[in-house]
PDB file of N, CA and C in Angstrom:
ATOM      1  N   UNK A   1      64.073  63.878-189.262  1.00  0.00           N
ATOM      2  CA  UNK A   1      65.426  63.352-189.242  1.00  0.00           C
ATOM      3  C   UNK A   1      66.033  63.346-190.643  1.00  0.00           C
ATOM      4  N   UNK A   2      65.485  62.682-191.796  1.00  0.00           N
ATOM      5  CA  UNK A   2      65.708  63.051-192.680  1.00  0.00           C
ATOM      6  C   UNK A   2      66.208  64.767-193.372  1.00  0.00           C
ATOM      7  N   UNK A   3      66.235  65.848-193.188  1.00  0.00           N
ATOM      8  CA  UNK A   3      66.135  66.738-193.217  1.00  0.00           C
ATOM      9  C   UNK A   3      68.544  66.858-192.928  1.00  0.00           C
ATOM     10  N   UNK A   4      68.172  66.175-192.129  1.00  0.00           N
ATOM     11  CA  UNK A   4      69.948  66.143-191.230  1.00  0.00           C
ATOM     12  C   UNK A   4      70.586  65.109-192.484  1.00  0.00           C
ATOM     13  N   UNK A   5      70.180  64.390-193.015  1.00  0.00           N
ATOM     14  CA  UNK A   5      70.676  63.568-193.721  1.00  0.00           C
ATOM     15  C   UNK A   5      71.200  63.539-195.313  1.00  0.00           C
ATOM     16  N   UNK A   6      70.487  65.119-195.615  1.00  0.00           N
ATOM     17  CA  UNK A   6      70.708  65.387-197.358  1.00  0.00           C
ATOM     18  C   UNK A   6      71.576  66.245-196.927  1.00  0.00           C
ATOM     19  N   UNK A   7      72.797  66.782-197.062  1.00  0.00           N
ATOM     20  CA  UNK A   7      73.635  67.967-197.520  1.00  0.00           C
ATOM     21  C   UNK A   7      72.893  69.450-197.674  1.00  0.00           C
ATOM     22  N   UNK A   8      73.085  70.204-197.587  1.00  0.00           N
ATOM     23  CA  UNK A   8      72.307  71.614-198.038  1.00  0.00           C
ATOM     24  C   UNK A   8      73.573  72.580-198.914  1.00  0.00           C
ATOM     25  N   UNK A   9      73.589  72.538-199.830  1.00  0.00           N
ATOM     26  CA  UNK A   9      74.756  73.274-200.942  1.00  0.00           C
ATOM     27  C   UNK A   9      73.797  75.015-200.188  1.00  0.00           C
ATOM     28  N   UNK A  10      75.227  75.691-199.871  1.00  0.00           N
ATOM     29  CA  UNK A  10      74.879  76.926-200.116  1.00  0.00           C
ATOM     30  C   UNK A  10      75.680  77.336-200.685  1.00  0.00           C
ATOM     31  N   UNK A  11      74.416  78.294-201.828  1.00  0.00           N
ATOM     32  CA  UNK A  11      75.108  79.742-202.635  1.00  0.00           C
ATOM     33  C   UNK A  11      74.166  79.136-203.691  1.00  0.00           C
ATOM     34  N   UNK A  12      74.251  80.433-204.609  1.00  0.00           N
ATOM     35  CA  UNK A  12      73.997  80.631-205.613  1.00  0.00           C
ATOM     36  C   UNK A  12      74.572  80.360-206.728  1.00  0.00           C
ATOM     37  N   UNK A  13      74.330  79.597-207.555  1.00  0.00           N
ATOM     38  CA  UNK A  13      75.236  78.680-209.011  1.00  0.00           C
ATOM     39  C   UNK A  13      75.209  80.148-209.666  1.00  0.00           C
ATOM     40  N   UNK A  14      74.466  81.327-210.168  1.00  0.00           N
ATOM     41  CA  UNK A  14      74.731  82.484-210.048  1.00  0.00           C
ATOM     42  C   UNK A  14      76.484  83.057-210.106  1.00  0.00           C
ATOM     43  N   UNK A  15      76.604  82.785-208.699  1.00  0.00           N
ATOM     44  CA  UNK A  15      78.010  83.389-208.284  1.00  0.00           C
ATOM     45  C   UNK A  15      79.139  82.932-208.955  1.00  0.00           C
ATOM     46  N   UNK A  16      79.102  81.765-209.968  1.00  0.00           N
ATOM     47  CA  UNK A  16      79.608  80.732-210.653  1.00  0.00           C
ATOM     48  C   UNK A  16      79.946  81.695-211.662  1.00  0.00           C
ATOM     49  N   UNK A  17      79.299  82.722-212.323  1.00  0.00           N
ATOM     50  CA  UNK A  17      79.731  83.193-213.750  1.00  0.00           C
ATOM     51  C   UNK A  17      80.470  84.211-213.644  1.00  0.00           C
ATOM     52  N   UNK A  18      81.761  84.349-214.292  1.00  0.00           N
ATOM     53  CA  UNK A  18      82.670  85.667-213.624  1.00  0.00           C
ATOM     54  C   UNK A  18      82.083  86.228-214.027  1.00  0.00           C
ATOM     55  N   UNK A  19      82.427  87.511-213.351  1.00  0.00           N
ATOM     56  CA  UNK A  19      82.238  88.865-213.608  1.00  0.00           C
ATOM     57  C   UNK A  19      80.555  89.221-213.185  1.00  0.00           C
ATOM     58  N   UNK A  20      79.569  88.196-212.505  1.00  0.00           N
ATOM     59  CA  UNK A  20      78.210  87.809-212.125  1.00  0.00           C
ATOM     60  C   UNK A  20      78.272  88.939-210.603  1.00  0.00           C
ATOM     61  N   UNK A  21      79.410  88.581-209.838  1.00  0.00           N
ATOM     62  CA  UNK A  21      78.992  88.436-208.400  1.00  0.00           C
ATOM     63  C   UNK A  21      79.727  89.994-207.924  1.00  0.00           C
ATOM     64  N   UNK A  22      80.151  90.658-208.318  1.00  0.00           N
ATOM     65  CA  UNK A  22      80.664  91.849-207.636  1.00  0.00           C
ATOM     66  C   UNK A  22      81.612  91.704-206.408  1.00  0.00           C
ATOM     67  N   UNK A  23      81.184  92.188-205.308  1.00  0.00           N
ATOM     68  CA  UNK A  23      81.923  92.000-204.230  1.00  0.00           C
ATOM     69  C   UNK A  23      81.451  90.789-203.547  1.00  0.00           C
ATOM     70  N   UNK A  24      82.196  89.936-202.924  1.00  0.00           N
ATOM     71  CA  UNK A  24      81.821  88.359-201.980  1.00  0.00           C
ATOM     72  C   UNK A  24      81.704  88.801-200.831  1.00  0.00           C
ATOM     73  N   UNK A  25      81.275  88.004-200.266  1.00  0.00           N
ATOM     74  CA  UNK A  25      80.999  87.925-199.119  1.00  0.00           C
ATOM     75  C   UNK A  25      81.854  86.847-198.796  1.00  0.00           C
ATOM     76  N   UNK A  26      82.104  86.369-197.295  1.00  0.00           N
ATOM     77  CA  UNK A  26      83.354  85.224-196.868  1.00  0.00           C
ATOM     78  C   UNK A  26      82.388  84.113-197.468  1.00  0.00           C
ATOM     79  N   UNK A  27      81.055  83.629-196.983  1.00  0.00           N
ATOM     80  CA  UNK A  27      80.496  82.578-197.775  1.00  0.00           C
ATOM     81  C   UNK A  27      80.414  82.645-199.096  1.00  0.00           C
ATOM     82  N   UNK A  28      80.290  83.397-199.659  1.00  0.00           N
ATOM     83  CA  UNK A  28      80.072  83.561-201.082  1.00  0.00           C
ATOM     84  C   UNK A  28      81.592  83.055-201.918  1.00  0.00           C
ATOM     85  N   UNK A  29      82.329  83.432-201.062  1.00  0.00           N
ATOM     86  CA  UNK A  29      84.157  83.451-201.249  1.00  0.00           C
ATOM     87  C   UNK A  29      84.496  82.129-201.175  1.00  0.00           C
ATOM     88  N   UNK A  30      83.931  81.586-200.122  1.00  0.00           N
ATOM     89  CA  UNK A  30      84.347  79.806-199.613  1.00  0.00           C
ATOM     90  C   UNK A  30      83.503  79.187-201.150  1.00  0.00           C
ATOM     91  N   UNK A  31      82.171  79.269-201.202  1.00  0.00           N
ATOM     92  CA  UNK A  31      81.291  78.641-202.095  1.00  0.00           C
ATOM     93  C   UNK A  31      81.995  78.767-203.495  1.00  0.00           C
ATOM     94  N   UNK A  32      82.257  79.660-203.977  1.00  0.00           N
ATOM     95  CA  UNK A  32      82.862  79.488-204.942  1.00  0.00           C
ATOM     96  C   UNK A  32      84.349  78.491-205.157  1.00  0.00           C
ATOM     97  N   UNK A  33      84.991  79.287-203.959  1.00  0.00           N
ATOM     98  CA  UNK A  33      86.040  78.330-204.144  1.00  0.00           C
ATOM     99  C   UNK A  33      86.119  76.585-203.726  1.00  0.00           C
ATOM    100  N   UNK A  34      85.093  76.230-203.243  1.00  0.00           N
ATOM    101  CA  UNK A  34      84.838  74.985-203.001  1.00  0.00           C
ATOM    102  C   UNK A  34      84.225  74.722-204.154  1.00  0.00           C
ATOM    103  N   UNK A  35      83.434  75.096-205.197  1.00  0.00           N
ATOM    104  CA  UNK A  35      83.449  74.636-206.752  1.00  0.00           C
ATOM    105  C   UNK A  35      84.295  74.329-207.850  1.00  0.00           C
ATOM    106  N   UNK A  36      85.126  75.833-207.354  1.00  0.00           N
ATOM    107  CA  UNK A  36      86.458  75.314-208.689  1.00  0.00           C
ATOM    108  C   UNK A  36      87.604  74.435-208.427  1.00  0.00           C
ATOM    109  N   UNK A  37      87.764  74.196-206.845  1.00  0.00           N
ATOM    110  CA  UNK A  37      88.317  73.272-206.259  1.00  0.00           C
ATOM    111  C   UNK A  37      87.760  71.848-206.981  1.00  0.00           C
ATOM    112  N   UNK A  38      86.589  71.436-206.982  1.00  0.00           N
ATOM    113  CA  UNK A  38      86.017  70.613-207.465  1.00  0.00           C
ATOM    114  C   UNK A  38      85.985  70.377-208.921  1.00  0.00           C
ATOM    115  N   UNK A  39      86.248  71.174-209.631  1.00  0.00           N
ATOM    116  CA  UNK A  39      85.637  71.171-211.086  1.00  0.00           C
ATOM    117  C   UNK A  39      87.346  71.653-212.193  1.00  0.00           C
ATOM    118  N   UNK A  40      87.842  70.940-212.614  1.00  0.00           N
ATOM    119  CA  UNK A  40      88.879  71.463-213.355  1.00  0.00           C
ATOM    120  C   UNK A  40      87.930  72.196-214.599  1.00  0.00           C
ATOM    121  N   UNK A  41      87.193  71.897-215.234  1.00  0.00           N
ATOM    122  CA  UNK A  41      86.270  72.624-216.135  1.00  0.00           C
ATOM    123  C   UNK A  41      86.133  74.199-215.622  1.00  0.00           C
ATOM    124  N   UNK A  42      85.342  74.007-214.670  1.00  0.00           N
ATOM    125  CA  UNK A  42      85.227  76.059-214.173  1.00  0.00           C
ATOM    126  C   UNK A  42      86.318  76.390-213.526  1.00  0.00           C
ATOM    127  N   UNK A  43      87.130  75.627-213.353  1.00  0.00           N
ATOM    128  CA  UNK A  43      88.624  76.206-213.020  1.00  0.00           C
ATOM    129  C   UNK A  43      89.058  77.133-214.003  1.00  0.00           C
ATOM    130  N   UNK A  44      89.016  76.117-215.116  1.00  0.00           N
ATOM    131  CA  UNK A  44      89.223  76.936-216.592  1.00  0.00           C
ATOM    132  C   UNK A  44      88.540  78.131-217.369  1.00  0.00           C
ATOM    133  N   UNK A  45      87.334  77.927-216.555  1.00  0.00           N
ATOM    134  CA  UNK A  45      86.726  78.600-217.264  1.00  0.00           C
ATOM    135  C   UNK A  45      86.871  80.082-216.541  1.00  0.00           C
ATOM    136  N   UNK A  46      87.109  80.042-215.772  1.00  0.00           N
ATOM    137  CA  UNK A  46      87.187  80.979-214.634  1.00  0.00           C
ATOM    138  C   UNK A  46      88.915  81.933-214.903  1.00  0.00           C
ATOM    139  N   UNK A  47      89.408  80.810-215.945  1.00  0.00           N
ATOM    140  CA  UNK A  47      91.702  81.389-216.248  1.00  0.00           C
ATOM    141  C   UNK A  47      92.699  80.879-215.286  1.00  0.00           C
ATOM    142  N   UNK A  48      91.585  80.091-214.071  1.00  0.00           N
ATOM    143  CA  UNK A  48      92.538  79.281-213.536  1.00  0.00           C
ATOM    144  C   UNK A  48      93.156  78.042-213.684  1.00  0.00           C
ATOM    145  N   UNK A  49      94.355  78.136-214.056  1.00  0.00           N
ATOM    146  CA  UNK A  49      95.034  76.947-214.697  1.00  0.00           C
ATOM    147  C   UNK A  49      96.018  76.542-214.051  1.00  0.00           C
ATOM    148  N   UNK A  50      96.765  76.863-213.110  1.00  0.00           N
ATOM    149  CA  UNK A  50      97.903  76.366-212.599  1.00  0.00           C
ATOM    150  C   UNK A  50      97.543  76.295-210.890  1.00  0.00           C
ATOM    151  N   UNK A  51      95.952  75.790-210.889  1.00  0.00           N
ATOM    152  CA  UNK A  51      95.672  75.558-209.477  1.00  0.00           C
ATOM    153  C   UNK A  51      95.662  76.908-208.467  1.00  0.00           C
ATOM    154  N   UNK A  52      95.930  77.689-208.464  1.00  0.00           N
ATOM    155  CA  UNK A  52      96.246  79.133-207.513  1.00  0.00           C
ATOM    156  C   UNK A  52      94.896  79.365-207.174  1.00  0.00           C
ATOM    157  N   UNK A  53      94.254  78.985-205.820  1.00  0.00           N
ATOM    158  CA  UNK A  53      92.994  79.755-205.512  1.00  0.00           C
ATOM    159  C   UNK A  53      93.005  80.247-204.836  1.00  0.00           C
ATOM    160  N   UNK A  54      93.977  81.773-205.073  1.00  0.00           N
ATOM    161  CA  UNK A  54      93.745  82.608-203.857  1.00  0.00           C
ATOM    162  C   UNK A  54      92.331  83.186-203.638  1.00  0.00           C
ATOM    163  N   UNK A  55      92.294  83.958-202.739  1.00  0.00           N
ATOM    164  CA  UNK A  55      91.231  85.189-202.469  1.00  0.00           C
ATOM    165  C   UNK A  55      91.343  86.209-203.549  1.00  0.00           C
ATOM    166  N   UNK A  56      92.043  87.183-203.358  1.00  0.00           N
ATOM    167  CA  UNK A  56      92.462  88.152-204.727  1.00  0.00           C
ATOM    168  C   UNK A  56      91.851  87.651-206.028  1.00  0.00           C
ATOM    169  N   UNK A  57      92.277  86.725-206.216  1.00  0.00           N
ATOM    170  CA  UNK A  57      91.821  85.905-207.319  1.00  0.00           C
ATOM    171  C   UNK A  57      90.638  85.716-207.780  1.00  0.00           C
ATOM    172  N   UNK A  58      90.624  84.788-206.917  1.00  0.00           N
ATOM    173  CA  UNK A  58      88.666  84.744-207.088  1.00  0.00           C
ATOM    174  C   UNK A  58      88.056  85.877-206.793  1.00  0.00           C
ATOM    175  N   UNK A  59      88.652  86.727-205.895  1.00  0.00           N
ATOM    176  CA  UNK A  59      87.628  88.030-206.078  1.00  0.00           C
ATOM    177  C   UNK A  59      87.439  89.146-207.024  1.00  0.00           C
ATOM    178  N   UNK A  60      89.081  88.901-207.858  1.00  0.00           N
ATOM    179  CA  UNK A  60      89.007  89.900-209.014  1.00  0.00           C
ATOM    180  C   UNK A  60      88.046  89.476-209.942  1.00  0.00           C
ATOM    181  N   UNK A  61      88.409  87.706-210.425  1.00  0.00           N
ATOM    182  CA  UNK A  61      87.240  87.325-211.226  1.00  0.00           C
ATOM    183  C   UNK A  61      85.935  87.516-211.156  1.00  0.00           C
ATOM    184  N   UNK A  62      84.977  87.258-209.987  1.00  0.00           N
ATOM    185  CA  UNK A  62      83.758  87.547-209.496  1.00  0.00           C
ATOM    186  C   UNK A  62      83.409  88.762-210.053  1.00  0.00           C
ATOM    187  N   UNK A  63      84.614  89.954-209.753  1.00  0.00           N
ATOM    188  CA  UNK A  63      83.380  91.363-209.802  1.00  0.00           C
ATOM    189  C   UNK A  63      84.041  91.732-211.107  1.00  0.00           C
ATOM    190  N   UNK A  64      85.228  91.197-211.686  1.00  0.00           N
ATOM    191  CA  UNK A  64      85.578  91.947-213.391  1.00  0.00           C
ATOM    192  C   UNK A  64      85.725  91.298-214.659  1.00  0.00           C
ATOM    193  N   UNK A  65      85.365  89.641-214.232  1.00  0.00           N
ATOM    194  CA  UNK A  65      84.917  88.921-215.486  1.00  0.00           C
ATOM    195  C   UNK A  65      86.448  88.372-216.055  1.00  0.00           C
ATOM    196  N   UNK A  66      86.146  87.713-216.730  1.00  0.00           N
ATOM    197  CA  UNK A  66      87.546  86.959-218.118  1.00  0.00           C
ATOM    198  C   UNK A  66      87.453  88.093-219.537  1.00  0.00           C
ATOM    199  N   UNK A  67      88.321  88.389-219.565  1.00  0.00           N
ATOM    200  CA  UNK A  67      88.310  88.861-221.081  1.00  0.00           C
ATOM    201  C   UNK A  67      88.760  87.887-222.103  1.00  0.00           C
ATOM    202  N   UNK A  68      87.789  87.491-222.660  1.00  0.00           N
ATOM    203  CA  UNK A  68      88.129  86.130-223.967  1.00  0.00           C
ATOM    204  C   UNK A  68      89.742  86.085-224.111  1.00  0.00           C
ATOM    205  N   UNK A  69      90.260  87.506-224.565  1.00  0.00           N
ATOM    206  CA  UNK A  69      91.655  87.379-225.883  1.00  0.00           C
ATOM    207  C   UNK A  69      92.805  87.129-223.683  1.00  0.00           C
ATOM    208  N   UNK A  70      92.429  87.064-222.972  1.00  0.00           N
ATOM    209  CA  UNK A  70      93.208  86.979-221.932  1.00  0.00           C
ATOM    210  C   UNK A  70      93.640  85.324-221.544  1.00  0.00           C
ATOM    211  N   UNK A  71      92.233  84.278-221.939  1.00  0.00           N
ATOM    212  CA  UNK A  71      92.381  83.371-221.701  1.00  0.00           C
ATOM    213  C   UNK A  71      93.563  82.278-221.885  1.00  0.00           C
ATOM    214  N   UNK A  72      94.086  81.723-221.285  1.00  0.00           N
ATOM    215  CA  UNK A  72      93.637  80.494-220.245  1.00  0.00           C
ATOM    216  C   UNK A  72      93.934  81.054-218.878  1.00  0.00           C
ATOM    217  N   UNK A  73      94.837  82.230-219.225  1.00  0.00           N
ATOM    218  CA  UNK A  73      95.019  82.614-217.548  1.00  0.00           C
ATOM    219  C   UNK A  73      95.135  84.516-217.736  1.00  0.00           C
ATOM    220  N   UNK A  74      94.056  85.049-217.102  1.00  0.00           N
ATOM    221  CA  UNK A  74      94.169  86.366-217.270  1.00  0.00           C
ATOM    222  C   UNK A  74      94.801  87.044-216.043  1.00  0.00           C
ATOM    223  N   UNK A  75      94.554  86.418-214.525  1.00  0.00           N
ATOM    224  CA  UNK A  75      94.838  86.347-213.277  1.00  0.00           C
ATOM    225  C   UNK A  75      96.400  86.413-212.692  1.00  0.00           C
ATOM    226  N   UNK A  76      97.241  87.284-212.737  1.00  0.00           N
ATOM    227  CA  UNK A  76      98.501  86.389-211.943  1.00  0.00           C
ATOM    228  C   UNK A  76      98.740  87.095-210.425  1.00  0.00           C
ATOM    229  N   UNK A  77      99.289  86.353-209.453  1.00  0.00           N
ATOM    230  CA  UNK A  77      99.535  87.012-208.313  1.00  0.00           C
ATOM    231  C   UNK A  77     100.677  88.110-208.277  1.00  0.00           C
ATOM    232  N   UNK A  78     100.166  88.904-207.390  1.00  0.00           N
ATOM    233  CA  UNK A  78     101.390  90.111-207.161  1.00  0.00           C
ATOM    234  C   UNK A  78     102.757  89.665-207.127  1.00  0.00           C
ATOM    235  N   UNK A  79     103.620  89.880-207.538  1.00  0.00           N
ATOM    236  CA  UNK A  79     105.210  89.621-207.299  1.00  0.00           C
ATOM    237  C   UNK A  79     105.225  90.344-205.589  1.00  0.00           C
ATOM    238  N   UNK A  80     106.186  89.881-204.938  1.00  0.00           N
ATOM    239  CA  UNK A  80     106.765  90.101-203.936  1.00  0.00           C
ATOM    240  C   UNK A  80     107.882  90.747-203.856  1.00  0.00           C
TER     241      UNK A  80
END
């Protein structure tokens, strides 16, 4: 019974470092974004600064990293 009672975090803290994870997977996609949701720190660290967690987003970061001289926000969404 115990077993039902602790939480089970999935993913890999791994998937946490841009430019680490390549292509996501939908869990891999949720997991992350349920971290930086959580964390204004790897929000930042990640160039997200004005809250925007799209998909696109997090998936460009995952597979192509932050470029230092880009920071605080290297990310912007497509114009419409």
């Amino acid at each position: 019974m115990q077993q039902y009672l602790i939480p089970h975090r999935i993913g890999d803290d791994r998937l946490l470092i841009p430019g680490w994870a390549g292509e996501l997977s939908d869990p891999e996609l949720a997991f992350i974004e349920e971290q930086l949701r959580g964390s204004r720190r790897l929000s930042k660290k990640w160039g997200i600064i004005n809250l925007d967690y799209s998909e696109e987003g997090i998936r460009q970061v995952a597979s192509a990293g932050i470029k230092p001289e880009c920071l605080p926000f290297c990310w912007e969404p497509p114009k419409l």
